[in-house]
Protein backbone atom coordinates (compact mmCIF):
# COMPACT_ATOMS: atom_id res chain seq x y z
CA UNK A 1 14.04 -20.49 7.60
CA UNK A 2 14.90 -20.30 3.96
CA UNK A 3 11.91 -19.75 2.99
CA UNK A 4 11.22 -16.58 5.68
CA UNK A 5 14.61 -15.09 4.27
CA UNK A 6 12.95 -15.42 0.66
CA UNK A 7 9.77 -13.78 1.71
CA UNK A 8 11.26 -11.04 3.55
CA UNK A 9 13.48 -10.39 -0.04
CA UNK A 10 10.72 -10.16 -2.03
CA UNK A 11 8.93 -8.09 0.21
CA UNK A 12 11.81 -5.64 0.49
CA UNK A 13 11.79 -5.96 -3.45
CA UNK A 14 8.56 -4.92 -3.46
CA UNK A 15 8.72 -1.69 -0.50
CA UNK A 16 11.98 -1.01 -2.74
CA UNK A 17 9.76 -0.60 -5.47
CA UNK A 18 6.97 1.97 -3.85
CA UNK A 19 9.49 4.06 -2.37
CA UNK A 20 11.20 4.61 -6.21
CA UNK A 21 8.30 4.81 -7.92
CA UNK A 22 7.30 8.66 -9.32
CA UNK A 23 4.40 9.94 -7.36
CA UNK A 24 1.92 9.59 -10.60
CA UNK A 25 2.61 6.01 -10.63
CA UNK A 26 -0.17 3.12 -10.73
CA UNK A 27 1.35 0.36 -8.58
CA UNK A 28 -0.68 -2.85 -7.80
CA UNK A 29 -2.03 -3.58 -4.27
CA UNK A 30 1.23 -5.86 -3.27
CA UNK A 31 3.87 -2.99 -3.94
CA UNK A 32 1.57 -0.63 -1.63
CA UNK A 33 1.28 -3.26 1.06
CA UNK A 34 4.73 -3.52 1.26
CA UNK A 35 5.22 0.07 0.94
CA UNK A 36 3.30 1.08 3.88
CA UNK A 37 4.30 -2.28 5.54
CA UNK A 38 0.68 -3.63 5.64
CA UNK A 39 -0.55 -6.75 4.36
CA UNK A 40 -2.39 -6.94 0.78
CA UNK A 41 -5.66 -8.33 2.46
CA UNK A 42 -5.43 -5.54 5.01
CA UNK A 43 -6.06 -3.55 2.13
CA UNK A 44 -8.53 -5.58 0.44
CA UNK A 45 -10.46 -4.86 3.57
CA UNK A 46 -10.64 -1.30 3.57
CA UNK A 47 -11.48 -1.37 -0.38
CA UNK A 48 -14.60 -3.24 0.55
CA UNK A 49 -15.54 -0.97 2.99
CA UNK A 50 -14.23 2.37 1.31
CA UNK A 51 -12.02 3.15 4.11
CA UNK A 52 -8.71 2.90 1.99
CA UNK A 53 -6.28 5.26 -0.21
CA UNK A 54 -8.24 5.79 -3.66
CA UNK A 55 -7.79 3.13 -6.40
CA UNK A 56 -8.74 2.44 -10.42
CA UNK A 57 -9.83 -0.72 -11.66
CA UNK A 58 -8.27 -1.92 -14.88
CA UNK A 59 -10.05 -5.25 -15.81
CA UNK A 60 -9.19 -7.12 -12.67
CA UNK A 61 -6.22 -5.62 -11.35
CA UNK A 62 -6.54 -2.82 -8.56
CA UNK A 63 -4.11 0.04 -9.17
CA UNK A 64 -3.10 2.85 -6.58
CA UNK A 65 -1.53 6.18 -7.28
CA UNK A 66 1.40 6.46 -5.35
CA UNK A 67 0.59 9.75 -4.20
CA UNK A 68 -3.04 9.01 -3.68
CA UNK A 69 -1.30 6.25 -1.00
CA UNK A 70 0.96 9.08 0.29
CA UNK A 71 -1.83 11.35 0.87
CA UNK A 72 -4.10 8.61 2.18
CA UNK A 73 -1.72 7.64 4.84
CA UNK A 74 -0.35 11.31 5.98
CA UNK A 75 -4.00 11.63 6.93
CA UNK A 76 -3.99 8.74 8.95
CA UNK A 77 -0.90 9.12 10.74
CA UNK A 78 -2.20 12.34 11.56
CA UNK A 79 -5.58 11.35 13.05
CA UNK A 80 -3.72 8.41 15.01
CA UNK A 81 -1.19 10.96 16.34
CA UNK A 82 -3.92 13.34 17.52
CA UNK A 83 -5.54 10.91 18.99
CA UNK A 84 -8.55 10.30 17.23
CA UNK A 85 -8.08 6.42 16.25
């Protein structure tokens, strides 16, 4: 149970984090999971199939642009509510 109540913190650390960043800023692929309340290999996925918000690669690590994110998943929101998902 401990360790649930842990994860949940850091998560919420993390959402807490994407919701106060400034709309030009890079965040890595676990602060937008928890952000949009997804899971980082959700994402993952739609990288590999180029189905997901636009991202940079810097070396190894996968950056998003918070409003890139925003934009990405207005969009999607949009085509669920209209019916098209």
């Amino acid at each position: 149970m401990e360790r649930d109540t842990n994860a949940r913190g850091r998560k919420d650390d993390l959402a807490h984090r994407f919701y106060e960043a400034h709309d030009l800023a890079l965040l890595d692929r676990r602060v937008v999971a928890a952000g949009i309340h997804s899971s980082y290999r959700w994402l993952a996925l739609l990288a590999e199939r180029g189905e997901g918000p636009p991202f940079v690669r810097l070396g190894k690590r996968v950056l998003y642009r918070k409003a890139d994110v925003v934009t990405w998943f207005d969009g999607v929101v949009q085509r669920y509510e209209g019916g098209a998902l």
